[in-house]
PDB file of N, CA and C in Angstrom:
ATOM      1  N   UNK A   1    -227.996  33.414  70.907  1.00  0.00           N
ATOM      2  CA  UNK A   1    -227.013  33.540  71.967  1.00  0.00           C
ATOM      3  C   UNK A   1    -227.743  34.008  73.218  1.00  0.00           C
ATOM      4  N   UNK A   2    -227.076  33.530  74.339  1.00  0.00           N
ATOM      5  CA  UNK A   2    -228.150  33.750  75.653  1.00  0.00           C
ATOM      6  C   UNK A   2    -226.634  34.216  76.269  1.00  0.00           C
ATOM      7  N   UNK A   3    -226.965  35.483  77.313  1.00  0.00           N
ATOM      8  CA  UNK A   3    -225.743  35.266  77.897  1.00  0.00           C
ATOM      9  C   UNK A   3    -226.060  35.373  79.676  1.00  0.00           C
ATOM     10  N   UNK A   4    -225.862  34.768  80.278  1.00  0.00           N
ATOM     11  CA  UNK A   4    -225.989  34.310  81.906  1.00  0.00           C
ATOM     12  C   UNK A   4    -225.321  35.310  82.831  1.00  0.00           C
ATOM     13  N   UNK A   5    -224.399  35.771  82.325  1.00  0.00           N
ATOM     14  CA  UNK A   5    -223.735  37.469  82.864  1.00  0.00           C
ATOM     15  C   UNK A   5    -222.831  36.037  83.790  1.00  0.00           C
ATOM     16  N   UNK A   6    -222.551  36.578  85.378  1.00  0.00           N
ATOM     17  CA  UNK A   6    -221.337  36.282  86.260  1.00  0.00           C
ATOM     18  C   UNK A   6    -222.137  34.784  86.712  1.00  0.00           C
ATOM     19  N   UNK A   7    -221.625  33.901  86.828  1.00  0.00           N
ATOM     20  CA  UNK A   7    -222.430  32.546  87.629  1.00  0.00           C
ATOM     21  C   UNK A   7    -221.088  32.589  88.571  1.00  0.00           C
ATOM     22  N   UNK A   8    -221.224  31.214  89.521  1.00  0.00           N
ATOM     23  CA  UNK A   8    -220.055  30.939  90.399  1.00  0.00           C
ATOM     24  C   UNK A   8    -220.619  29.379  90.669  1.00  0.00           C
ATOM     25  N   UNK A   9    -219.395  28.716  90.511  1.00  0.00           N
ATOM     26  CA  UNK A   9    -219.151  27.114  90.453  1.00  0.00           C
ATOM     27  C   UNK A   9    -218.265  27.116  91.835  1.00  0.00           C
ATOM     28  N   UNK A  10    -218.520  25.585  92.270  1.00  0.00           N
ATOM     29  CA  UNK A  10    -217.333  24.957  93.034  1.00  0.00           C
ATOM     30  C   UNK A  10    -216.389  24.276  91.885  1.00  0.00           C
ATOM     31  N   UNK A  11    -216.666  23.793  90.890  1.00  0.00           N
ATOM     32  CA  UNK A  11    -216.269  23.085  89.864  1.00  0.00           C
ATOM     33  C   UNK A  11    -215.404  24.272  89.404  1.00  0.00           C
ATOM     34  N   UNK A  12    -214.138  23.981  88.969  1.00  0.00           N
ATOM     35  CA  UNK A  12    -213.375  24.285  87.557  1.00  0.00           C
ATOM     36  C   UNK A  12    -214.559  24.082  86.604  1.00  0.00           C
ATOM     37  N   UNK A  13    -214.786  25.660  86.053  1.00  0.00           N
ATOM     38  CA  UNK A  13    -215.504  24.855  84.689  1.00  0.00           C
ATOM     39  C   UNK A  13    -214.372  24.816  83.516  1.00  0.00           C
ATOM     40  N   UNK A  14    -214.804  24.412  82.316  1.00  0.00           N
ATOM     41  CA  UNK A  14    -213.988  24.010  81.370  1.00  0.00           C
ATOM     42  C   UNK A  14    -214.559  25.047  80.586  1.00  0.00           C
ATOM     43  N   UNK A  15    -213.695  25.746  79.286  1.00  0.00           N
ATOM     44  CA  UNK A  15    -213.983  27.182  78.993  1.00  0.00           C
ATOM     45  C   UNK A  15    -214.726  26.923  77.411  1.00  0.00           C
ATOM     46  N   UNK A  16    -215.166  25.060  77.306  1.00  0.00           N
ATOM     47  CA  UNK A  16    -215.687  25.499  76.150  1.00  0.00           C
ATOM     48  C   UNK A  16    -216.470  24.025  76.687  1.00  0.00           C
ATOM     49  N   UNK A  17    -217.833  24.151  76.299  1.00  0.00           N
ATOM     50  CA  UNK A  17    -218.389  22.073  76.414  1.00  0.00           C
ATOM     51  C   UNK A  17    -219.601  22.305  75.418  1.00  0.00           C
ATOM     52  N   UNK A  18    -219.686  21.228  74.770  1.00  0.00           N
ATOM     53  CA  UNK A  18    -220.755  21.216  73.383  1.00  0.00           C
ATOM     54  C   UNK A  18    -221.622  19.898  74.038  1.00  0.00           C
ATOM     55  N   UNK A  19    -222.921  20.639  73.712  1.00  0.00           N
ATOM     56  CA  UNK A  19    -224.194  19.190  74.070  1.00  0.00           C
ATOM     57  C   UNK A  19    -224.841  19.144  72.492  1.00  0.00           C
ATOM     58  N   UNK A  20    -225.518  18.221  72.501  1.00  0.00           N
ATOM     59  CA  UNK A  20    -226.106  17.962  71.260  1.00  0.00           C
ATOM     60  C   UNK A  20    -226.864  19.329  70.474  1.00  0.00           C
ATOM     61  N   UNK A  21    -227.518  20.580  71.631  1.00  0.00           N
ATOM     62  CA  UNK A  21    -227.950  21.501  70.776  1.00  0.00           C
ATOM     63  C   UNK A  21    -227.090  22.879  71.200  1.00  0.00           C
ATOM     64  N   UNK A  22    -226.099  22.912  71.534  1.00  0.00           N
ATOM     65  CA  UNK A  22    -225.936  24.241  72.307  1.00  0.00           C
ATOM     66  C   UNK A  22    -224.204  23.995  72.293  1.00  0.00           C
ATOM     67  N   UNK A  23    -223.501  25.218  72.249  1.00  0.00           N
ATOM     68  CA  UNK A  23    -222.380  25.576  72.532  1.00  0.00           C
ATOM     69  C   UNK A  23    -222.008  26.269  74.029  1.00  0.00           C
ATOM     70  N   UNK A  24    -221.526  25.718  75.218  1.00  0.00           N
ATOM     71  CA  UNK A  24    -221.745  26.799  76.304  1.00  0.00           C
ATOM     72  C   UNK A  24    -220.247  27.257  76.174  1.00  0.00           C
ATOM     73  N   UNK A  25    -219.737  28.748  76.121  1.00  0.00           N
ATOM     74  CA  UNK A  25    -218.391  28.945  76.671  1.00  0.00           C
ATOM     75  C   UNK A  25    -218.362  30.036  78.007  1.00  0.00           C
ATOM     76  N   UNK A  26    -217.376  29.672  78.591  1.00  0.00           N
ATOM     77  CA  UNK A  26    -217.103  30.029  79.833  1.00  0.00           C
ATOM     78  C   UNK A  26    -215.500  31.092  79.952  1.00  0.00           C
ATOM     79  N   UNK A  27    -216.100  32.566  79.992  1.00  0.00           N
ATOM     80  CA  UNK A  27    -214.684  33.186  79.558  1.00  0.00           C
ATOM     81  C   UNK A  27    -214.767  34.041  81.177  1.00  0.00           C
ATOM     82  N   UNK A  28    -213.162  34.598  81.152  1.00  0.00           N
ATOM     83  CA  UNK A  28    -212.857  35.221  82.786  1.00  0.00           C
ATOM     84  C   UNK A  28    -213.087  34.817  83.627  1.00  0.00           C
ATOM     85  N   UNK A  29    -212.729  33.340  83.749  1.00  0.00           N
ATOM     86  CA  UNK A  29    -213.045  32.518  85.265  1.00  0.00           C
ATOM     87  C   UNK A  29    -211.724  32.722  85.591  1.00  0.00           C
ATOM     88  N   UNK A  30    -212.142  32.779  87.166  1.00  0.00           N
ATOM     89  CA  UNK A  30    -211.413  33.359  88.098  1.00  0.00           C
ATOM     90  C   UNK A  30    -211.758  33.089  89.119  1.00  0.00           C
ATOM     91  N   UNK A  31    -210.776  32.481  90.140  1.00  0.00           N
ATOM     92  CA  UNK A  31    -210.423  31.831  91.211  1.00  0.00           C
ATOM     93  C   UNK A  31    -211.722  32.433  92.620  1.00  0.00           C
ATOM     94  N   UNK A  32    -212.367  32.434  93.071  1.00  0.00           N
ATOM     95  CA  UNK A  32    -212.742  32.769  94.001  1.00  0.00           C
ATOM     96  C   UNK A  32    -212.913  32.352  95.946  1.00  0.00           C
ATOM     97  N   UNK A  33    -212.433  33.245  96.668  1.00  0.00           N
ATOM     98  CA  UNK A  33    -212.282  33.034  98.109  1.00  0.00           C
ATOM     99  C   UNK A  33    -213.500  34.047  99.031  1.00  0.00           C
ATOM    100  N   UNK A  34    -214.667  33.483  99.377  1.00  0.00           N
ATOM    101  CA  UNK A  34    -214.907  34.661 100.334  1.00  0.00           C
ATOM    102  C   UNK A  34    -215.108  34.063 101.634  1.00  0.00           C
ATOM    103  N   UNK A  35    -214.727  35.034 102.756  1.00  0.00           N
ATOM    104  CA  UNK A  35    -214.843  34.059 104.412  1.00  0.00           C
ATOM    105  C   UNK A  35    -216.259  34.376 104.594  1.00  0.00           C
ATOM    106  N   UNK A  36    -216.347  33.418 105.223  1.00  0.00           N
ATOM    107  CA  UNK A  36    -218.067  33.232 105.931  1.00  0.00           C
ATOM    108  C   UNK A  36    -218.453  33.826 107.128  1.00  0.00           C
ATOM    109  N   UNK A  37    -219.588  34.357 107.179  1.00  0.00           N
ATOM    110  CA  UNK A  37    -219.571  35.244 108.327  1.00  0.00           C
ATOM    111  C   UNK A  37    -221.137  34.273 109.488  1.00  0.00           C
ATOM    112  N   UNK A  38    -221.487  34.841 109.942  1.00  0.00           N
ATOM    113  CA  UNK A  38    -222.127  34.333 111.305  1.00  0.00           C
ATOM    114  C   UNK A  38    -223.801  33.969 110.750  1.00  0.00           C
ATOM    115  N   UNK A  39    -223.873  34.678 109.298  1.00  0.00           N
ATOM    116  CA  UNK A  39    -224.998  34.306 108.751  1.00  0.00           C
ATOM    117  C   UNK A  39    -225.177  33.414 107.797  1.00  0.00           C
ATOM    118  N   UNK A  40    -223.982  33.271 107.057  1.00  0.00           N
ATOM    119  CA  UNK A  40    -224.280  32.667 105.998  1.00  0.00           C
ATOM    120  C   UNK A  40    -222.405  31.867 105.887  1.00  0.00           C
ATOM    121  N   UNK A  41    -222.160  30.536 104.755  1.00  0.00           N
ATOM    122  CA  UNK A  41    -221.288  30.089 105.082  1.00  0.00           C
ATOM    123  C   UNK A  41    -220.512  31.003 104.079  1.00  0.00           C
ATOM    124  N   UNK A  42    -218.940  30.633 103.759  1.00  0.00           N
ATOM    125  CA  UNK A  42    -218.087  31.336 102.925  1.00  0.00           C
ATOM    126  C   UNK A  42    -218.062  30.757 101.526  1.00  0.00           C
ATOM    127  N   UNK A  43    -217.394  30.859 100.624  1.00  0.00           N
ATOM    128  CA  UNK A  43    -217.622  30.361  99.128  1.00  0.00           C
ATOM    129  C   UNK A  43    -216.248  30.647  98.684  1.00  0.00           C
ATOM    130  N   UNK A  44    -215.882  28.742  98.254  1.00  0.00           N
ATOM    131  CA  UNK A  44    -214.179  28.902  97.522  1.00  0.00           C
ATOM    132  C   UNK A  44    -214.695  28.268  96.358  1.00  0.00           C
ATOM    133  N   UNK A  45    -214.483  28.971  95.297  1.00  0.00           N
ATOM    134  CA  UNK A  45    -214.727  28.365  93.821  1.00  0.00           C
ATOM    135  C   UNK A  45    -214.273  29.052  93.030  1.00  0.00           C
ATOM    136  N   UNK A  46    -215.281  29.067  91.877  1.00  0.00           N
ATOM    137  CA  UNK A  46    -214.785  29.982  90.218  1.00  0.00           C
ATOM    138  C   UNK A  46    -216.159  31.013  90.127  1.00  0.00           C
ATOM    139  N   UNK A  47    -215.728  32.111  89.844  1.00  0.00           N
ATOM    140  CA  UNK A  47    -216.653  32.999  88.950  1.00  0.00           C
ATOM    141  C   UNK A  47    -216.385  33.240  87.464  1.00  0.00           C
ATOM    142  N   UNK A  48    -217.288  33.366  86.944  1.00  0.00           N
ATOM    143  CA  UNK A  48    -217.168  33.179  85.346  1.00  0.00           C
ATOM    144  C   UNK A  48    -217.969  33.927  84.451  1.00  0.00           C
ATOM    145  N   UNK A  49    -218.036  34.047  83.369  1.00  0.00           N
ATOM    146  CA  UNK A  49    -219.273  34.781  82.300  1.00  0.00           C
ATOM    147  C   UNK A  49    -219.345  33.752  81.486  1.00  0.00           C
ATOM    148  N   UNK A  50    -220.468  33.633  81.591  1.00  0.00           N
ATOM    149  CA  UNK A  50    -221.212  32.078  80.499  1.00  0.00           C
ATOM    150  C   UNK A  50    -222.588  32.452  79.397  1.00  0.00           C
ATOM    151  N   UNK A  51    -222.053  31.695  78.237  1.00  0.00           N
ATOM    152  CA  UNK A  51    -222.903  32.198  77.301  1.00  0.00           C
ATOM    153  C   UNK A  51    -223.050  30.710  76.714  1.00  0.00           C
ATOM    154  N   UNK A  52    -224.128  30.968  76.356  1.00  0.00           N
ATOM    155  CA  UNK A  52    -224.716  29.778  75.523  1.00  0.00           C
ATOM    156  C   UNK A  52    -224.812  30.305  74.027  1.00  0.00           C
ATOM    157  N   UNK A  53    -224.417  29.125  73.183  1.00  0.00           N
ATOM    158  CA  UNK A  53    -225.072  29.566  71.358  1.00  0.00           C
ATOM    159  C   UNK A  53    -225.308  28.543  70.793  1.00  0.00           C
ATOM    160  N   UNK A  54    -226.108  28.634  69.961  1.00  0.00           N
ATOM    161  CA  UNK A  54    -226.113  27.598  69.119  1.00  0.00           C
ATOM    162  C   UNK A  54    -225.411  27.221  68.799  1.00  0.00           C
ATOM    163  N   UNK A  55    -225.323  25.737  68.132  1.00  0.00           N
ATOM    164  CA  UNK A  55    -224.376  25.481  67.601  1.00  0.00           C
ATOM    165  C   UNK A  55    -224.374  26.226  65.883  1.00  0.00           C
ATOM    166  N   UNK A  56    -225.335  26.825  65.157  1.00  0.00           N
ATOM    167  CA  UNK A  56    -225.584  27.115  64.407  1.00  0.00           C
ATOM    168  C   UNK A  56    -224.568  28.859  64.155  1.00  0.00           C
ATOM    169  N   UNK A  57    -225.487  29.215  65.720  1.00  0.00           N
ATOM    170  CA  UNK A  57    -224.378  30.398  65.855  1.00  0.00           C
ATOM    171  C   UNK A  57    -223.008  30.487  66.483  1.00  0.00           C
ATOM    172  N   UNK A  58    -222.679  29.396  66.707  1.00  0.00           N
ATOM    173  CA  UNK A  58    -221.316  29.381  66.668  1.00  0.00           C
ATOM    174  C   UNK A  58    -220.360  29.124  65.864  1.00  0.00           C
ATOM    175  N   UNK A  59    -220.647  28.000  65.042  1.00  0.00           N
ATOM    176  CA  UNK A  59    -220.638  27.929  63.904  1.00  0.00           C
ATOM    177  C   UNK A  59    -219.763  29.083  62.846  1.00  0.00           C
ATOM    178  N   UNK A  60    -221.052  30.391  62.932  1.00  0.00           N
ATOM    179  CA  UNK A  60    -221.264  31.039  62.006  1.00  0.00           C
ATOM    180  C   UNK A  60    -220.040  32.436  62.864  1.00  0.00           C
ATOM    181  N   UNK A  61    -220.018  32.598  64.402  1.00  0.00           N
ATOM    182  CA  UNK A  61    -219.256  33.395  64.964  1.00  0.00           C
ATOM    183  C   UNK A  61    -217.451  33.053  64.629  1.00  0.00           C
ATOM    184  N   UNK A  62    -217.230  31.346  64.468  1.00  0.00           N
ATOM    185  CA  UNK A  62    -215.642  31.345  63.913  1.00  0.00           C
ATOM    186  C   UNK A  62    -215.736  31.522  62.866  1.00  0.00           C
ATOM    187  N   UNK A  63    -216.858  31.103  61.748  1.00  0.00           N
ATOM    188  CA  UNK A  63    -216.101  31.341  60.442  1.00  0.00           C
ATOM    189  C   UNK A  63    -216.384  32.931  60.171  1.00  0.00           C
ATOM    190  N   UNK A  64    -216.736  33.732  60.554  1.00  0.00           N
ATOM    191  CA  UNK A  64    -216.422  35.225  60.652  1.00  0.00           C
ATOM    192  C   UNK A  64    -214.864  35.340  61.206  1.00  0.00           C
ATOM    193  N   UNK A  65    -214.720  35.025  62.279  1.00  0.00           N
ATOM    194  CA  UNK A  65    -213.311  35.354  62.766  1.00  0.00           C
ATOM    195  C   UNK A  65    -212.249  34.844  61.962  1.00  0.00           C
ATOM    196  N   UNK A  66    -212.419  33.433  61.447  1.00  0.00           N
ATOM    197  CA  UNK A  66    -211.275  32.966  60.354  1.00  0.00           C
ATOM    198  C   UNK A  66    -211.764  33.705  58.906  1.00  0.00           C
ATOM    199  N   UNK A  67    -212.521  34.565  58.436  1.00  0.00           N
ATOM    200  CA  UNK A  67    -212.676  35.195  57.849  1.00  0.00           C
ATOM    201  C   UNK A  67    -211.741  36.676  58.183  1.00  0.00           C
ATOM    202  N   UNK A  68    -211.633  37.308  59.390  1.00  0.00           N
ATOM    203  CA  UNK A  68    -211.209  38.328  59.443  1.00  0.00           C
ATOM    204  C   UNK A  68    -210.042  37.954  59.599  1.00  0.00           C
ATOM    205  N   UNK A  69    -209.365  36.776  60.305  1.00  0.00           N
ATOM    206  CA  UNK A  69    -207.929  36.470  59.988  1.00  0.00           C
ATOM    207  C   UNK A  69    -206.984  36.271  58.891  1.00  0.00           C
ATOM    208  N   UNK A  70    -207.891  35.785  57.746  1.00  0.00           N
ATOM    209  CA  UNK A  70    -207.515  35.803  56.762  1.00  0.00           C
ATOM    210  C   UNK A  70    -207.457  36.837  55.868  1.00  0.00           C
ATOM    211  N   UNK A  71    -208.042  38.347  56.384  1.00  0.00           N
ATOM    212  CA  UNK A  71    -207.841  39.256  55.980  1.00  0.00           C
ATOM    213  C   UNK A  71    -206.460  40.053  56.271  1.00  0.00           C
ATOM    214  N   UNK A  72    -206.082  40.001  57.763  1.00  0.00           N
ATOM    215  CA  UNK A  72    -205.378  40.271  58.373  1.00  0.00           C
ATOM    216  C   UNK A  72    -204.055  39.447  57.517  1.00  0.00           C
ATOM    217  N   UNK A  73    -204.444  38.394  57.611  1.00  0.00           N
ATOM    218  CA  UNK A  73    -202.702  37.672  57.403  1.00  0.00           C
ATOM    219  C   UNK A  73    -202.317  38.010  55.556  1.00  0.00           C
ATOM    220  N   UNK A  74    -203.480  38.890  54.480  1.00  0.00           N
ATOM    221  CA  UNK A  74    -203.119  38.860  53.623  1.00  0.00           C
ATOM    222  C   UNK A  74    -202.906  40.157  53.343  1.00  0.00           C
ATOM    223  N   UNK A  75    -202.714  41.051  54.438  1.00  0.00           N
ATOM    224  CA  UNK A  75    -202.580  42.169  54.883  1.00  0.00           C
ATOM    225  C   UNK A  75    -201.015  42.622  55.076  1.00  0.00           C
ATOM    226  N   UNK A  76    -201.073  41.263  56.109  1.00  0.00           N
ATOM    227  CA  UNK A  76    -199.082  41.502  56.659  1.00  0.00           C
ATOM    228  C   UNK A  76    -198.583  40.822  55.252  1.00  0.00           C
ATOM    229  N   UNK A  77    -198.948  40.132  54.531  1.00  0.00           N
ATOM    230  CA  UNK A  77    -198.228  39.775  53.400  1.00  0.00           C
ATOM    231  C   UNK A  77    -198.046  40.213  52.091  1.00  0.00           C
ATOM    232  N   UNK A  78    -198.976  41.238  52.083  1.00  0.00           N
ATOM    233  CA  UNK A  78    -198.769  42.441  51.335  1.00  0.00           C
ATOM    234  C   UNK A  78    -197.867  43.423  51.828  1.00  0.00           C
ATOM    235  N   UNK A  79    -197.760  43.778  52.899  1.00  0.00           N
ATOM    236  CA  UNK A  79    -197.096  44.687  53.289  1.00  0.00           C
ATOM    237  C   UNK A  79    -195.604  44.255  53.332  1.00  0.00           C
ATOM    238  N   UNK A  80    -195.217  42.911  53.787  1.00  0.00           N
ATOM    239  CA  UNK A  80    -194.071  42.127  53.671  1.00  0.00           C
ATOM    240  C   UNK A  80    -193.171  42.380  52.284  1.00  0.00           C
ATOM    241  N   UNK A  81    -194.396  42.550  51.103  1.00  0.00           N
ATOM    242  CA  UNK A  81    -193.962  41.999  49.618  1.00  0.00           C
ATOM    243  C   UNK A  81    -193.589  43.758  49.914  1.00  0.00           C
ATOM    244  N   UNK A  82    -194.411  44.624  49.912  1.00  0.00           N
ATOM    245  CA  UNK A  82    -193.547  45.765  49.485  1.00  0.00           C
ATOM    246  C   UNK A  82    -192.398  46.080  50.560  1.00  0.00           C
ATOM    247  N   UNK A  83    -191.718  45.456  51.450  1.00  0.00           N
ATOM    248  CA  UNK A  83    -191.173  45.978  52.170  1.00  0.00           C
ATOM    249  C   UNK A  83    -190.014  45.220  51.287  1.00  0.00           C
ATOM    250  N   UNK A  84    -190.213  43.752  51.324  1.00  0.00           N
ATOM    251  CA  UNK A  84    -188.948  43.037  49.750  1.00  0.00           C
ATOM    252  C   UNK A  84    -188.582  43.795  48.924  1.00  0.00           C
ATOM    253  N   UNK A  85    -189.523  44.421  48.579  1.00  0.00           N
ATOM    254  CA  UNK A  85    -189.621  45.167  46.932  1.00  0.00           C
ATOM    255  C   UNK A  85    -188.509  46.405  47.707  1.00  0.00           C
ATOM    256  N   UNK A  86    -188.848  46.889  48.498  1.00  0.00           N
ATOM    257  CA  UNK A  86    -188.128  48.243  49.075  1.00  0.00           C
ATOM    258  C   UNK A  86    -186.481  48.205  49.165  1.00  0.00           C
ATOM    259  N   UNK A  87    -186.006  47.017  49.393  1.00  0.00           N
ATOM    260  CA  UNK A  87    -185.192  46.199  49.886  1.00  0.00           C
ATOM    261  C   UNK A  87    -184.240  46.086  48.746  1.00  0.00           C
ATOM    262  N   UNK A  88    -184.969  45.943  47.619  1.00  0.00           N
ATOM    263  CA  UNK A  88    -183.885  44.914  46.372  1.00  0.00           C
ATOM    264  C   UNK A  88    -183.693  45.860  45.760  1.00  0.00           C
TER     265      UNK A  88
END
């Protein structure tokens, strides 16, 4: 994983794009306006935080997360069953 910290586009970027070796995602983009002053021009675009991963490690970063979801959801469904049980 590489991470690029704040970049700034004229482009909308798109918050996820896959190339043959790399995963780039693009999270907290946000609209940007600054006026231009007598030195330099102004800048209307996107600022963003961009990270690159493998595809190997990306990969491996959802099936952790659908791993912890599936902890979670067998969590509320335990807790569901004794709340039935409480019930009847």
């Amino acid at each position: 994983m590489k991470e690029y910290g704040k970049v700034r586009s004229t482009k909308q970027p798109e918050q996820k794009v896959i190339d043959d070796y790399s995963v780039w995602v693009a999270a907290n983009i946000t609209p940007v306006t600054e006026a231009g002053t007598d030195e330099q021009p102004g800048f209307t675009g996107y600022e963003y935080d961009l990270t690159q991963y493998t595809k190997d490690e990306y990969i491996k970063m959802i099936d952790d997360r659908n791993a912890s979801l599936e902890d979670q959801m067998t969590q509320a469904q335990e807790a569901m069953c004794e709340i039935y049980e409480m019930m009847a």
